[in-house]
Protein backbone atom coordinates (compact mmCIF):
# COMPACT_ATOMS: atom_id res chain seq x y z
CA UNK A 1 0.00 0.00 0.00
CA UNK A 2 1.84 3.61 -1.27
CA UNK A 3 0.12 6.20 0.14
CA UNK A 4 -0.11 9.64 -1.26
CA UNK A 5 2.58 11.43 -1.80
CA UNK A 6 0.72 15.04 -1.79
CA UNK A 7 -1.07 15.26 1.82
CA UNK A 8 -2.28 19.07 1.67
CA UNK A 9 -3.93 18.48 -1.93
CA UNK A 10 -4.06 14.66 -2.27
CA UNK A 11 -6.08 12.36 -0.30
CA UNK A 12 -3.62 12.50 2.98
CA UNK A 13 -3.20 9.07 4.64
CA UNK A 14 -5.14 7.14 2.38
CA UNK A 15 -3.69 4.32 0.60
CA UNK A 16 -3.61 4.38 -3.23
CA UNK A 17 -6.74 2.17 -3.49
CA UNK A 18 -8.88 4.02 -1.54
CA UNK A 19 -7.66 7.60 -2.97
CA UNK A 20 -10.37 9.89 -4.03
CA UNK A 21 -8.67 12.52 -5.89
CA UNK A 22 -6.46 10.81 -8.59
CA UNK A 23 -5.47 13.81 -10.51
CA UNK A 24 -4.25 15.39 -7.88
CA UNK A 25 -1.71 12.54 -5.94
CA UNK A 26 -1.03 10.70 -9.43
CA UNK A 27 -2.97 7.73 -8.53
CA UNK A 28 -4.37 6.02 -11.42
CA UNK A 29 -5.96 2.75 -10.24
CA UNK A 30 -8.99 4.74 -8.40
CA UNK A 31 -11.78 2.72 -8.17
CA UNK A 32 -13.24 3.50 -4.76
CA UNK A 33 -16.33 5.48 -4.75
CA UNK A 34 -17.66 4.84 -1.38
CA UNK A 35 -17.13 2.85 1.63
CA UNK A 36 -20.85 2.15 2.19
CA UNK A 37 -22.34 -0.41 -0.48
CA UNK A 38 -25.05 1.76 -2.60
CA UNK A 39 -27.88 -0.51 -1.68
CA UNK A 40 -27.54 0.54 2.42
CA UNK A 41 -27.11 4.03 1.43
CA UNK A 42 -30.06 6.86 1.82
CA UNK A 43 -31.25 9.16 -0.47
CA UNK A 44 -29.12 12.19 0.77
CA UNK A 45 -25.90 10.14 0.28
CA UNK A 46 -26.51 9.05 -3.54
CA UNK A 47 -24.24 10.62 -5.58
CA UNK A 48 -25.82 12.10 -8.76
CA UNK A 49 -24.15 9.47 -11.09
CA UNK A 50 -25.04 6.63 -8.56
CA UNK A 51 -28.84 7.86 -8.61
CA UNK A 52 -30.15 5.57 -11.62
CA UNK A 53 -28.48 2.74 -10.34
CA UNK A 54 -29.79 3.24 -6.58
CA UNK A 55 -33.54 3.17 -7.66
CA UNK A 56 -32.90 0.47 -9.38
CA UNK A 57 -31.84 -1.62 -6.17
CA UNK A 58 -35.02 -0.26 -4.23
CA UNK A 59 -38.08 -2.59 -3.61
CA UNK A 60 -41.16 -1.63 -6.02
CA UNK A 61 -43.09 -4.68 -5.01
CA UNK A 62 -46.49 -4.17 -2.86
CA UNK A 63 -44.36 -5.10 0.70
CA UNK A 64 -41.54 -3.11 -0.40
CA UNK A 65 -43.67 0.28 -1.02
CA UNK A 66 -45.60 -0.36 2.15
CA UNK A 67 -42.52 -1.08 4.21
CA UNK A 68 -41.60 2.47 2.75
CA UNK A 69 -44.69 4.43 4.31
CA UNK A 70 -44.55 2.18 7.15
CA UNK A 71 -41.09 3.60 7.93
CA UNK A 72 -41.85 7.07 6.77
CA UNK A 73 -44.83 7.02 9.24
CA UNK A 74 -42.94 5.73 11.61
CA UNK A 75 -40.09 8.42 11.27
CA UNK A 76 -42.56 11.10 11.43
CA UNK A 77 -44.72 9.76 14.57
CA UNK A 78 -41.48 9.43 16.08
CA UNK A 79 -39.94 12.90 15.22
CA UNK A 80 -43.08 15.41 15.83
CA UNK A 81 -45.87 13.61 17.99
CA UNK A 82 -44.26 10.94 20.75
CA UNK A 83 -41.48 13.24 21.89
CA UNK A 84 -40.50 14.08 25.18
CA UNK A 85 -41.48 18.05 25.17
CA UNK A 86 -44.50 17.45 22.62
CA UNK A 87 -45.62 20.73 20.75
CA UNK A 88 -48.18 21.47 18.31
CA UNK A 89 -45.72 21.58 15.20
CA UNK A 90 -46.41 17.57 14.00
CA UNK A 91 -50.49 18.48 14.41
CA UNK A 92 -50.14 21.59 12.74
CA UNK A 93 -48.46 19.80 9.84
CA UNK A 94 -51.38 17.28 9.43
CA UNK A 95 -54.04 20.00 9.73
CA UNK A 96 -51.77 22.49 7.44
CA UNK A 97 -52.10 19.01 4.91
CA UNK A 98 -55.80 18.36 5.43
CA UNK A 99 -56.88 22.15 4.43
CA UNK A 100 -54.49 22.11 1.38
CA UNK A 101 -56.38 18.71 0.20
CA UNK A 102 -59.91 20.09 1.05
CA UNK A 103 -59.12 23.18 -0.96
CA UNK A 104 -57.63 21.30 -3.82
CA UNK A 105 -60.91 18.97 -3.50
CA UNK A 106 -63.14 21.68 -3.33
CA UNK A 107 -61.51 24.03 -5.93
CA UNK A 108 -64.36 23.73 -9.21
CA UNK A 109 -67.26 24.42 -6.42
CA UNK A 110 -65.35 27.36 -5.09
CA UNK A 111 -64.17 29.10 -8.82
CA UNK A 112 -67.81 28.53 -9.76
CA UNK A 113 -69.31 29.82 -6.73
CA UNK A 114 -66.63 33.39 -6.99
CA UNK A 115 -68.01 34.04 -10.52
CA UNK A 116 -71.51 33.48 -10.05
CA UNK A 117 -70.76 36.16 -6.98
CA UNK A 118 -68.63 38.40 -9.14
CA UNK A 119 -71.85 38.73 -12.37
């Protein structure tokens, strides 16, 4: 294992197969994108050019998209309603949610009903 030879621009202590900045150290042989494997990775960590290739490892069957609002449920629940000092902010996000859909429900009654008030 060489390591590079150029800490303050290069990649510092890392050894020639793990270097991330090739032009800069001279290292040819980079291969390493990531430490994590893509698949265990979350959405914030994808890399743009690893993007196709990470939806393409996530679960579209019926289990798999239910495990995904199971967890995003979960997260939520967890995050803004069962907390320790509880405020209104998770509610208000529901409610803020419901009035948005009602209005976007609602919106052919209400344009008719402002220009039969307007003529």
């Amino acid at each position: 294992m060489s390591l590079c030879s150029q800490p303050p621009q290069g990649c510092g202590a890392l050894p020639s197969s793990l270097c991330a900045r090739p032009n800069f150290c001279g290292h040819q042989d980079f291969k390493m994108a990531s430490i994590v494997p893509l698949k265990e990775k979350k959405l914030m960590e994808v890399k743009l050019r690893e993007l196709p290739n990470w939806i393409l490892m996530r679960d579209f069957t019926p289990s798999g998209i239910a495990g995904a609002f199971r967890r995003g449920y979960d997260r939520y629940y967890n995050k803004y309603i069962n907390v320790r000092k509880g405020s209104i902010s998770g509610i208000n996000m529901v409610l803020a949610a419901y009035v948005v859909f009602s209005y976007c429900i609602s919106y052919k009654e209400l344009k008719h009903e402002r220009r039969r008030k307007y003529h």
